[in-house]
N, C-alpha and C. Protein backbone atom coordinates (compact mmCIF):
# COMPACT_ATOMS: atom_id res chain seq x y z
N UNK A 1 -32.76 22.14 45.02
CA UNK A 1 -33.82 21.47 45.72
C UNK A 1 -33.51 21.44 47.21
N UNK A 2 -34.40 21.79 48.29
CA UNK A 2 -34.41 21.99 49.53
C UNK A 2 -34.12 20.59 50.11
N UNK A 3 -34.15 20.41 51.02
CA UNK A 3 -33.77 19.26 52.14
C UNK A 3 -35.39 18.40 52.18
N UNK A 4 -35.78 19.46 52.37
CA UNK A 4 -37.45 19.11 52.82
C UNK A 4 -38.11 18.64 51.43
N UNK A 5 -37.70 19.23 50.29
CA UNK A 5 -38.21 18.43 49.02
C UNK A 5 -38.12 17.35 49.12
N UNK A 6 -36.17 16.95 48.93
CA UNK A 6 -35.90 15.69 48.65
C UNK A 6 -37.09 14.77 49.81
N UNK A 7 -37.27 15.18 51.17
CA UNK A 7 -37.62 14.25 52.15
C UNK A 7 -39.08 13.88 51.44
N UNK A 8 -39.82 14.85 51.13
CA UNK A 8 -40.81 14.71 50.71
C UNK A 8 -40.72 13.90 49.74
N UNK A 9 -40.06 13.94 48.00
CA UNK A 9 -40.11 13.00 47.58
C UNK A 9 -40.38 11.43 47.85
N UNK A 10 -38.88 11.06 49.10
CA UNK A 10 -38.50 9.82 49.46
C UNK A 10 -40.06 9.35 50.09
N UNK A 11 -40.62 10.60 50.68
CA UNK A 11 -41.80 9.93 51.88
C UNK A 11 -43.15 9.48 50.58
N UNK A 12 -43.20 10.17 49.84
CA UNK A 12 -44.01 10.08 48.45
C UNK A 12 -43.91 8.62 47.98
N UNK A 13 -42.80 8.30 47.67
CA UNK A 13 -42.21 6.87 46.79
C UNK A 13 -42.45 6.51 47.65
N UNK A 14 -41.79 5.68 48.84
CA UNK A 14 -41.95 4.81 49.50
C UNK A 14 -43.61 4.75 49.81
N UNK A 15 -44.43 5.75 50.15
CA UNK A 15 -45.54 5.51 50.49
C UNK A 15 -46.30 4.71 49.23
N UNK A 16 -45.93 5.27 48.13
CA UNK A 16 -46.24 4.87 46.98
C UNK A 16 -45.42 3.10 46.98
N UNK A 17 -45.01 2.85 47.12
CA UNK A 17 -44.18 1.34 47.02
C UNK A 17 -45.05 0.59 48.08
N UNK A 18 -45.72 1.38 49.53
CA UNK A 18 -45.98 0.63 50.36
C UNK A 18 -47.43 0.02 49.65
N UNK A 19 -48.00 1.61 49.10
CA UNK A 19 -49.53 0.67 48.59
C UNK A 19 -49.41 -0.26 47.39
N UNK A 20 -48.58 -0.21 47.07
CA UNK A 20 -48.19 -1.32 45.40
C UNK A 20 -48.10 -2.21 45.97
N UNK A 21 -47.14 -3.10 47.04
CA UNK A 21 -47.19 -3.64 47.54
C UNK A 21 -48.37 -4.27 48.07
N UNK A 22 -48.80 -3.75 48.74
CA UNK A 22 -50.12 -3.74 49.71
C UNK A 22 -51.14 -4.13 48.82
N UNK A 23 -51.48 -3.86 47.38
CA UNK A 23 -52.58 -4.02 46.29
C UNK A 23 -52.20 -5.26 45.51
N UNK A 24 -51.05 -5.82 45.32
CA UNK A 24 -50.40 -6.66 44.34
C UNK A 24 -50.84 -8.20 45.47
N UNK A 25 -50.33 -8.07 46.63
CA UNK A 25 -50.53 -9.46 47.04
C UNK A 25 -51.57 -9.24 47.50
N UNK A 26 -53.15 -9.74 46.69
CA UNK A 26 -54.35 -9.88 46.84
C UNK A 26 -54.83 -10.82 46.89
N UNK A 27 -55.26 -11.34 47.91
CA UNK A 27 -56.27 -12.50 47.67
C UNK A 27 -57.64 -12.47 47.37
N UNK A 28 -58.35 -13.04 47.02
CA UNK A 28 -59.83 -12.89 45.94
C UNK A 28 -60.85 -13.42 47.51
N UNK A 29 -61.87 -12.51 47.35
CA UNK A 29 -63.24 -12.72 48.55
C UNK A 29 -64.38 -13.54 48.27
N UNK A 30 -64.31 -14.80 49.29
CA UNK A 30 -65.36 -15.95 48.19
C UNK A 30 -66.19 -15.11 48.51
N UNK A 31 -66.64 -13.87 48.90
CA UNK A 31 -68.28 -13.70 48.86
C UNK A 31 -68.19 -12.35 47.44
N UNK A 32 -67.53 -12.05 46.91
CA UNK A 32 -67.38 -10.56 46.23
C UNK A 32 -66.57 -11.36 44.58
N UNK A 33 -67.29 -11.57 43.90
CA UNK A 33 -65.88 -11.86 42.58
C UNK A 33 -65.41 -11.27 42.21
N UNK A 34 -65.34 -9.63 42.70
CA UNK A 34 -64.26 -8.83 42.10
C UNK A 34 -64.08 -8.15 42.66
N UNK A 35 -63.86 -7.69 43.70
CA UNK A 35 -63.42 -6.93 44.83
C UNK A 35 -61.84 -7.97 45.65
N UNK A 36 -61.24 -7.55 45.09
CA UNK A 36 -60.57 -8.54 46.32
C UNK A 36 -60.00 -8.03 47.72
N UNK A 37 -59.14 -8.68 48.79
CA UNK A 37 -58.38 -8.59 49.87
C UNK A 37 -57.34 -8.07 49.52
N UNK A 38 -56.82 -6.85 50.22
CA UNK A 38 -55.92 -6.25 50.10
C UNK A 38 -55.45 -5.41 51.01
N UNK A 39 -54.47 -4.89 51.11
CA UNK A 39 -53.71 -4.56 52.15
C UNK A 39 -53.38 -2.69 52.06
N UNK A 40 -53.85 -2.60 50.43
CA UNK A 40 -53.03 -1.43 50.10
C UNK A 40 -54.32 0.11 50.98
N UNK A 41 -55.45 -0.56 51.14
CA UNK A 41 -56.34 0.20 51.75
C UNK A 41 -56.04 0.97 52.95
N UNK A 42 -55.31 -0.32 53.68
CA UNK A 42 -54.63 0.52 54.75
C UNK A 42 -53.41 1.83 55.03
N UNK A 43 -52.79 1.26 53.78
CA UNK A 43 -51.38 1.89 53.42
C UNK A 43 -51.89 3.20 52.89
N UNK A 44 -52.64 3.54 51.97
CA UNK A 44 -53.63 4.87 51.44
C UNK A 44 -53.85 5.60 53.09
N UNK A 45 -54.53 5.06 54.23
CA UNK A 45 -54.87 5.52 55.21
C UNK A 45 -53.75 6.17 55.97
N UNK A 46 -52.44 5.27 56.14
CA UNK A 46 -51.52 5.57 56.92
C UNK A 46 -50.55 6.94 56.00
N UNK A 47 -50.77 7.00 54.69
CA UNK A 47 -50.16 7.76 54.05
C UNK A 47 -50.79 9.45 54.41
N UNK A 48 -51.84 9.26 54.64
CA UNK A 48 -52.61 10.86 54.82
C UNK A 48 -52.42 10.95 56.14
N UNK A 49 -52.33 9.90 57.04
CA UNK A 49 -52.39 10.31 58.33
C UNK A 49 -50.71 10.74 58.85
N UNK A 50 -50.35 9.68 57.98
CA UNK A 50 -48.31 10.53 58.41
C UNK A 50 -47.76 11.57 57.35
N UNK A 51 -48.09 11.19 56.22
CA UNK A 51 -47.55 12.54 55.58
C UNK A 51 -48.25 13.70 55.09
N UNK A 52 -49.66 13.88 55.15
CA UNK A 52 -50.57 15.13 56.00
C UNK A 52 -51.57 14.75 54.39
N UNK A 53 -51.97 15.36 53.95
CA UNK A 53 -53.47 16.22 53.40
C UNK A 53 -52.53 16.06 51.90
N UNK A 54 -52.01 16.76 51.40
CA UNK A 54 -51.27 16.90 49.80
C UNK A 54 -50.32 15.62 49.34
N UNK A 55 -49.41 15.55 50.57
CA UNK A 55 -48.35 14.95 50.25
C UNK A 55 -49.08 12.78 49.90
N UNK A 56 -49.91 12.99 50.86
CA UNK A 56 -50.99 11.81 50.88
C UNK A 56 -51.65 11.55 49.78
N UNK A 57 -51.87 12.73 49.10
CA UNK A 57 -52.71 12.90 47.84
C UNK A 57 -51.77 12.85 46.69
N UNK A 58 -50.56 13.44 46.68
CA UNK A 58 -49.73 12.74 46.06
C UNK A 58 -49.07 11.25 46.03
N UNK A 59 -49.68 10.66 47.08
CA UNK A 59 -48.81 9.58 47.18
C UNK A 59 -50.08 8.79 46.35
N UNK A 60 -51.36 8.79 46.56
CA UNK A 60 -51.96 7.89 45.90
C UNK A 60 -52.35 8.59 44.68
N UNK A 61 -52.00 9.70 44.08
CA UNK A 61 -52.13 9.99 42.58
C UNK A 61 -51.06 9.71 41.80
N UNK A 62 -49.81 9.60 42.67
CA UNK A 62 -48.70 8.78 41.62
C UNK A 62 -48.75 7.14 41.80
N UNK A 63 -49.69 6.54 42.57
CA UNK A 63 -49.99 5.33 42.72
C UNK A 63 -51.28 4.75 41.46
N UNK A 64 -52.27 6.04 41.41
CA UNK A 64 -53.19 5.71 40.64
C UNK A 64 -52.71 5.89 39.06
N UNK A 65 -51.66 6.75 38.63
CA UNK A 65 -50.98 7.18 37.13
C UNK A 65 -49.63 6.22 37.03
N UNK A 66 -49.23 5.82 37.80
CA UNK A 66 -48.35 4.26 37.53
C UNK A 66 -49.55 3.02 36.88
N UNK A 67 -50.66 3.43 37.62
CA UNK A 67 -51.61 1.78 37.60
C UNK A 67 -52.23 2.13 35.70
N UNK A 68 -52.69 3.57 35.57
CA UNK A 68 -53.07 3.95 34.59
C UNK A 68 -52.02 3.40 33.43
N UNK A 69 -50.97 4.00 33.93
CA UNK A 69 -50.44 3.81 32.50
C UNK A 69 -49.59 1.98 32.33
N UNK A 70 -49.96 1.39 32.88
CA UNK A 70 -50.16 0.13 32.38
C UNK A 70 -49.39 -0.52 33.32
N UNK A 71 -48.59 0.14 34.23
CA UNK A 71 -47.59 -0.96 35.25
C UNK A 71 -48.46 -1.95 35.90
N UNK A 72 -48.03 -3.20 36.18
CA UNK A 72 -48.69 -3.76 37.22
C UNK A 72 -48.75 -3.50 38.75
N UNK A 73 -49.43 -2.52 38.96
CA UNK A 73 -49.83 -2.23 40.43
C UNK A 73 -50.95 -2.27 40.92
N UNK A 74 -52.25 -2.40 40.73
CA UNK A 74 -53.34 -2.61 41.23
C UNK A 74 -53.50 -4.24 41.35
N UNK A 75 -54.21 -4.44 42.29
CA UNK A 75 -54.68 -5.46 43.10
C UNK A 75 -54.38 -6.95 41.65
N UNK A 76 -53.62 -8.51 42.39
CA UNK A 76 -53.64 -9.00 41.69
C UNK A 76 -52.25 -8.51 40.35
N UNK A 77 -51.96 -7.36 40.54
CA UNK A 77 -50.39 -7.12 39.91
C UNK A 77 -50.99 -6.60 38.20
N UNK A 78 -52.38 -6.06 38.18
CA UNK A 78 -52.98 -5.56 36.84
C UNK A 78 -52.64 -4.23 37.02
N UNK A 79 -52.94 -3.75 35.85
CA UNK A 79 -52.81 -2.05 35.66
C UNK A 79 -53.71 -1.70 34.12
N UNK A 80 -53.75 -0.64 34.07
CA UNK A 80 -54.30 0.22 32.63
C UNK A 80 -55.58 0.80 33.41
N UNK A 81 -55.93 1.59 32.45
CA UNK A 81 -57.03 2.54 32.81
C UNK A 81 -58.13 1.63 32.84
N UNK A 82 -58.45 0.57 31.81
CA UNK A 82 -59.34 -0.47 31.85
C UNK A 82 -59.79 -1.05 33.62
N UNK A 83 -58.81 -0.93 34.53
CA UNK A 83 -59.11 -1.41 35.91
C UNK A 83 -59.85 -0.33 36.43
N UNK A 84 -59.53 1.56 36.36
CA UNK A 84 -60.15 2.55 36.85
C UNK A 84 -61.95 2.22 36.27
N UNK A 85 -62.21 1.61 35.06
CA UNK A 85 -63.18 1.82 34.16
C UNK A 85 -64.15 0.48 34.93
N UNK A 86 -63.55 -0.73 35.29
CA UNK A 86 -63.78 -1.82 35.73
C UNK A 86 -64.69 -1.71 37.40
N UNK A 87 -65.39 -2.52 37.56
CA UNK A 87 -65.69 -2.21 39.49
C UNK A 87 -65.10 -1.79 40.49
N UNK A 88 -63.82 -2.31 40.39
CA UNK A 88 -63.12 -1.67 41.37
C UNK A 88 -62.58 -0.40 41.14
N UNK A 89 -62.73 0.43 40.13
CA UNK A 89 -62.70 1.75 39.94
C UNK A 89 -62.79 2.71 40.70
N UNK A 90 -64.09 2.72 41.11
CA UNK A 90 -64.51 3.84 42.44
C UNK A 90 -63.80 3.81 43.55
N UNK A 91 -63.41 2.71 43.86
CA UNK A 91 -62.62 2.26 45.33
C UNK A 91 -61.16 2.86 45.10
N UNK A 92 -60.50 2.93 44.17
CA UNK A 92 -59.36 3.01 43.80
C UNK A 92 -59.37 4.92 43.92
N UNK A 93 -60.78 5.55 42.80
CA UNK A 93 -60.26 7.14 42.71
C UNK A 93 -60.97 7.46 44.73
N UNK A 94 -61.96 6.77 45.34
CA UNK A 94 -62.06 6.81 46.65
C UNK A 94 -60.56 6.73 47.67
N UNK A 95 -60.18 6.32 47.36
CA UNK A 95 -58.52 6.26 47.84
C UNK A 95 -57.57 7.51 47.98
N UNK A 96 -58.21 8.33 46.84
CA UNK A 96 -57.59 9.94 46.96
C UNK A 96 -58.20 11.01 47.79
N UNK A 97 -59.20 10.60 48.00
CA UNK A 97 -60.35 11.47 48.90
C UNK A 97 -59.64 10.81 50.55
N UNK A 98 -59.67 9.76 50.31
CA UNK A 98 -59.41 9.18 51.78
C UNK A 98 -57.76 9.46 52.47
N UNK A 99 -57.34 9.31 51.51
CA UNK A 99 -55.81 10.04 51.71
C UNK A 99 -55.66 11.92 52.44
N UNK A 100 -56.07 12.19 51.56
CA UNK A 100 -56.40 13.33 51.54
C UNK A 100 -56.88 13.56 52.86
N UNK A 101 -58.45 13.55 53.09
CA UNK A 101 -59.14 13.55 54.18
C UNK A 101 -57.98 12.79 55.87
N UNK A 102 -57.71 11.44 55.70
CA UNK A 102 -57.38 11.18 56.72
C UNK A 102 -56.14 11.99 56.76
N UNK A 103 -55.22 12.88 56.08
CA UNK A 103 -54.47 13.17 56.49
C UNK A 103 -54.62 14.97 57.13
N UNK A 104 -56.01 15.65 56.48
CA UNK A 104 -56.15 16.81 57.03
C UNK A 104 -56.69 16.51 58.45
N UNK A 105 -57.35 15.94 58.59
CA UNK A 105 -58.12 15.45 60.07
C UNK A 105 -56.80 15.27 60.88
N UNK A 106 -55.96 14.11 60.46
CA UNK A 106 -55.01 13.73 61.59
C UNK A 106 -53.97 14.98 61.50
N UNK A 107 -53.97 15.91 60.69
CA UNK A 107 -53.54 17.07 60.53
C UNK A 107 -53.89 18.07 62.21
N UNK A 108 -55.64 18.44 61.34
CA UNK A 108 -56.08 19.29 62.76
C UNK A 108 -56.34 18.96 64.15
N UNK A 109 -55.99 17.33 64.13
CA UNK A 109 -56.33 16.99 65.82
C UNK A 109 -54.71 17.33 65.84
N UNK A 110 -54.03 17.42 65.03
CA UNK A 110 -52.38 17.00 65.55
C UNK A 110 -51.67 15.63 66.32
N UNK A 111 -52.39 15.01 65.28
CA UNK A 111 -52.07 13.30 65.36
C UNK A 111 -52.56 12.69 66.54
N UNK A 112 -53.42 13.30 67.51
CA UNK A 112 -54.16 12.70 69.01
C UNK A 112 -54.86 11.71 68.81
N UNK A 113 -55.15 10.38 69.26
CA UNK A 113 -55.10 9.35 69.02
C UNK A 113 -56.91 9.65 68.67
N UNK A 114 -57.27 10.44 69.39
CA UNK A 114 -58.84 10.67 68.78
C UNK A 114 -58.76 10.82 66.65
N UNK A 115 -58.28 12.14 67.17
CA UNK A 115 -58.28 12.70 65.42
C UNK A 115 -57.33 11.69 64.52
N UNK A 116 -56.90 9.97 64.90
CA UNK A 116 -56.29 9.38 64.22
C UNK A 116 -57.51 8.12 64.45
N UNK A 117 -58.43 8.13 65.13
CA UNK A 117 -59.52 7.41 64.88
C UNK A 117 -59.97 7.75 63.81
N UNK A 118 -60.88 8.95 64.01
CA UNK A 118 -61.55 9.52 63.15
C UNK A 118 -60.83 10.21 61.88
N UNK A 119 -59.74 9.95 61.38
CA UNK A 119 -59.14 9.94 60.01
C UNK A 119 -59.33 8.48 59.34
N UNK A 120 -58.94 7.84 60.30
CA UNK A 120 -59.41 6.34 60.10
C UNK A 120 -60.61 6.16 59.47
N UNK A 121 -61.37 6.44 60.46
CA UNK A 121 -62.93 5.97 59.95
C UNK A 121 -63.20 6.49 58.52
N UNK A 122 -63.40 7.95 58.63
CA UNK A 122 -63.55 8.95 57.88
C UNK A 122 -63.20 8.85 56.23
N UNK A 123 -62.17 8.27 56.45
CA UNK A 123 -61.33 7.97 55.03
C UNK A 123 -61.08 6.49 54.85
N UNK A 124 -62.01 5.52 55.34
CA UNK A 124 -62.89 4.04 54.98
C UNK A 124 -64.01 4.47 54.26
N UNK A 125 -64.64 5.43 54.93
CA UNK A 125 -66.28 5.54 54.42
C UNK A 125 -65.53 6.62 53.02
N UNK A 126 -64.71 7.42 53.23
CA UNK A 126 -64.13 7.80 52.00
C UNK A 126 -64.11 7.22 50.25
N UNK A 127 -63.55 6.11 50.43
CA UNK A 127 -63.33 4.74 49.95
C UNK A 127 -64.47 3.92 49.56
N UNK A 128 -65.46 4.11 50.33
CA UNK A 128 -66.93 3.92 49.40
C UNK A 128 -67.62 4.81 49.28
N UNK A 129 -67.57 5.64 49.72
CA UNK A 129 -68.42 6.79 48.92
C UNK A 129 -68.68 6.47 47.03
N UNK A 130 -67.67 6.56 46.88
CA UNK A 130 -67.60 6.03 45.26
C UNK A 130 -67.48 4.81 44.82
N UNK A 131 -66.56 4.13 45.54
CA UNK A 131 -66.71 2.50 45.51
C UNK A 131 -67.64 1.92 45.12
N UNK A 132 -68.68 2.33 46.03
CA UNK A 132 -70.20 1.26 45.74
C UNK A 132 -70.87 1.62 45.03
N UNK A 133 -71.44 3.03 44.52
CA UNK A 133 -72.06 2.59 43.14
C UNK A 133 -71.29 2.62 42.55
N UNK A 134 -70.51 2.78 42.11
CA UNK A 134 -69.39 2.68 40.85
C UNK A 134 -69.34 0.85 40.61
N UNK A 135 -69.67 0.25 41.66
CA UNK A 135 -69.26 -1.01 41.94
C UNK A 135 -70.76 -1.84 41.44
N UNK A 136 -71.79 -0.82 41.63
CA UNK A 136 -73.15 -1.41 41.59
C UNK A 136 -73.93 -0.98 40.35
N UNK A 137 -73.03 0.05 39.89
CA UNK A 137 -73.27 0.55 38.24
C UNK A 137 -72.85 -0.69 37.20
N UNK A 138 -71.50 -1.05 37.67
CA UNK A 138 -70.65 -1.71 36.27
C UNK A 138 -71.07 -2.91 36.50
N UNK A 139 -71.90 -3.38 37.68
CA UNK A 139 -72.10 -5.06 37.29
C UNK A 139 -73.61 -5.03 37.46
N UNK A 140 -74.15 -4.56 37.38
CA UNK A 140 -75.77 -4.14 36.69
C UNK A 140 -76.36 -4.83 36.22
N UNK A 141 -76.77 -6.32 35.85
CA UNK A 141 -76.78 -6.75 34.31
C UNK A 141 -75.65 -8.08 33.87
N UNK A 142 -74.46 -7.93 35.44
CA UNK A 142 -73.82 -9.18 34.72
C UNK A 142 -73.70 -10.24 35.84
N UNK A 143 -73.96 -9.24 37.14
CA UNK A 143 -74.18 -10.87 38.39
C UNK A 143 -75.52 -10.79 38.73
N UNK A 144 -75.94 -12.02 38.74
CA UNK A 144 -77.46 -12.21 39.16
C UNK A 144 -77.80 -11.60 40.46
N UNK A 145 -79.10 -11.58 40.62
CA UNK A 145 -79.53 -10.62 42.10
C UNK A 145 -78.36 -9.63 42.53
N UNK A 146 -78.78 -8.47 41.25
CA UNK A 146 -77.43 -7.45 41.32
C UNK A 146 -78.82 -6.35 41.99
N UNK A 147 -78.87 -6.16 43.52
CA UNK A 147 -79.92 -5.23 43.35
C UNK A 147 -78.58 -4.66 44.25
N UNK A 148 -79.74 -3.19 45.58
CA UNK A 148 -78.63 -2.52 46.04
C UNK A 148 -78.63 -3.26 47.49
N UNK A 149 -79.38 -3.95 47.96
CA UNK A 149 -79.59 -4.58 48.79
C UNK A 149 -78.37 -5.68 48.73
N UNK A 150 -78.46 -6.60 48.05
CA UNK A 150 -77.65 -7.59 47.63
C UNK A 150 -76.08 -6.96 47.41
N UNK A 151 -75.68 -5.83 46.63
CA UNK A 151 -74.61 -4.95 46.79
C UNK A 151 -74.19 -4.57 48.10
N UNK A 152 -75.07 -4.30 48.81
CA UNK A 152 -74.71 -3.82 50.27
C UNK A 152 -74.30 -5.07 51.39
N UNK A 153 -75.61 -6.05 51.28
CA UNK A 153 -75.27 -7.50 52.46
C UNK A 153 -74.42 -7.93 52.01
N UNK A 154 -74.95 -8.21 50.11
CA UNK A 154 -74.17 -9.73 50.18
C UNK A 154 -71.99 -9.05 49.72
N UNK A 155 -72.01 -8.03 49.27
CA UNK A 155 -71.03 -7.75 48.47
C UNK A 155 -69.97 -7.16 49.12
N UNK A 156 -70.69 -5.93 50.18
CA UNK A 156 -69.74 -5.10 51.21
C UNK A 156 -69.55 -5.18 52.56
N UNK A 157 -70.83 -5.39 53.45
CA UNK A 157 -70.99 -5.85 54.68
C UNK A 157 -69.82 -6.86 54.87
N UNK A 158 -69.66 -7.69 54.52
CA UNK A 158 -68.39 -8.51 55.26
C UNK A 158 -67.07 -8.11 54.90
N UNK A 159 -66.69 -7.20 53.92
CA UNK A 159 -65.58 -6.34 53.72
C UNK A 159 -65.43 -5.23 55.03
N UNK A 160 -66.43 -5.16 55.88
CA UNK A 160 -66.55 -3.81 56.97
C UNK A 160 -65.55 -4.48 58.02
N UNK A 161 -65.35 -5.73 57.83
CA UNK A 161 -64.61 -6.57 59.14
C UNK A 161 -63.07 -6.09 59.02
N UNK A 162 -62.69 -6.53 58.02
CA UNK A 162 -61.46 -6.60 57.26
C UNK A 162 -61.02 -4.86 57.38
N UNK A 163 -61.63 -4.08 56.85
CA UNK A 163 -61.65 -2.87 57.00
C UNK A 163 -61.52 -2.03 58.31
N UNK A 164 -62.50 -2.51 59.07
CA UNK A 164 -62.19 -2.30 60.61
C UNK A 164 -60.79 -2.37 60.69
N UNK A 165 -60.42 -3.82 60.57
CA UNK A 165 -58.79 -4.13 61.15
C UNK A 165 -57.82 -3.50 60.79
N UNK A 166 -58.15 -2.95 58.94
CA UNK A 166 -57.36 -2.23 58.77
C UNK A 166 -57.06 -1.15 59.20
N UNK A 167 -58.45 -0.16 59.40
CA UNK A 167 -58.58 0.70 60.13
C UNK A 167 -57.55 1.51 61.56
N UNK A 168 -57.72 0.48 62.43
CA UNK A 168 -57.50 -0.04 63.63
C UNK A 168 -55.89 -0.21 63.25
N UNK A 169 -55.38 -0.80 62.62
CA UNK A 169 -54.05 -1.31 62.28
C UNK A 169 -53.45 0.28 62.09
N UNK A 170 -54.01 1.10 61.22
CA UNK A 170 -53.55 2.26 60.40
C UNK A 170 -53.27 3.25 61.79
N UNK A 171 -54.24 3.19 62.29
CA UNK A 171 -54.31 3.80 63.74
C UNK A 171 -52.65 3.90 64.91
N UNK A 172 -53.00 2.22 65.03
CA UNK A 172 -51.36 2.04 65.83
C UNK A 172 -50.58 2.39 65.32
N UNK A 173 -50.18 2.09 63.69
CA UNK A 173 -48.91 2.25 63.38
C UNK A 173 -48.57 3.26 63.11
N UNK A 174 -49.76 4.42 62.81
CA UNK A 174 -49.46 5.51 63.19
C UNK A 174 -48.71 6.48 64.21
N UNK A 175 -49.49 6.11 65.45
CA UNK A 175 -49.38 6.37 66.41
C UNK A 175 -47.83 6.14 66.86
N UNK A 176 -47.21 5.06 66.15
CA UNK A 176 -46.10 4.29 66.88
C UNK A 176 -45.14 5.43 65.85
N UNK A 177 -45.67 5.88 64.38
CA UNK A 177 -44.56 6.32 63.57
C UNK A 177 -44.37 7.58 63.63
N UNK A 178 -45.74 8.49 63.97
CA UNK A 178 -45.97 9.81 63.70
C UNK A 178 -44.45 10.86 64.43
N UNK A 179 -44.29 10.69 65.22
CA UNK A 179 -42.99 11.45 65.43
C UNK A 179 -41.72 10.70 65.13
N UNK A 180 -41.35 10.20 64.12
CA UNK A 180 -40.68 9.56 63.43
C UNK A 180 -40.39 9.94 61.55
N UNK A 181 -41.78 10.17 61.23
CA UNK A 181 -41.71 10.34 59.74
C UNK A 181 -42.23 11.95 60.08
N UNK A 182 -43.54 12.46 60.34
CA UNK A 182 -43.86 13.70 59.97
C UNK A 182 -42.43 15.12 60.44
């Protein structure tokens, strides 16, 4: 095994430890009952943007097949496929797209604080792409005034704040790590 494997591995796990972390100490959103606050959104972001396009995509597909097969790692310290199947589902396989994505972008700007905006952004809206209906499919029928309107004001709109910051957060610490880890 090469030098550059092993590194890769280590950068894999740990990235992988940072979003477990980041998903486990969740706090619950009085406006959303099942969506909660979490940290690991950001950590998905910073993973594509420092360790590029694959290695990013590995980090949150061995994050999403730990949660599958029953460890406690998703948000709140749950796991099993039952959580992928659950609302927060979409947000979770959105997480591989966003990985992915923010790390080819911050790839082709070559980490310039522009092309580490726009990995940012890019791979938030990533993250709901599937999120929200997936989110507006499975509770259909079980929270009152479940329309898409009500999904959008009352459910996601104030998650855009939080998200921003994370955003924004993923950005600096990038910026501060990128010739350090890549």
């Amino acid at each position: 095994m090469r030098d550059n494997s092993v590194r890769s591995i280590v950068l894999v796990a740990a990235f992988t430890a940072l979003i477990i972390v980041g998903a486990i100490f969740s706090f619950p959103a009085p406006w959303n009952p099942v969506v909660p606050l979490t940290l690991a959104t950001m950590f998905v972001i910073l993973a594509g943007m420092l360790l590029g396009p694959w290695r990013g995509l590995a980090t949150v597909g061995l994050y999403l097949f730990l949660g599958i097969v029953g460890l406690p790692v998703f948000a709140g310290g749950s796991g099993g496929v039952q959580v992928l199947a659950g609302p927060t589902g979409g947000f979770l396989i959105g997480s591989t797209l966003a990985a992915f994505l923010a790390g080819l972008i911050a790839r082709v700007g070559k980490g310039n604080l522009t092309s580490l905006i726009i990995a940012a952004l890019v791979a938030t809206l990533a993250i709901y792409l599937p999120g929200l209906p997936w989110m507006h499919y499975r509770l259909t029928g079980i929270v009152d005034d479940w329309s898409w309107t009500s999904t959008w004001g009352k459910y996601t709109v104030p998650f855009l704040i939080g998200d921003g910051i994370k955003a924004i957060a993923a950005v600096v610490i990038a910026r501060f790590l990128k010739d350090r880890i890549t």
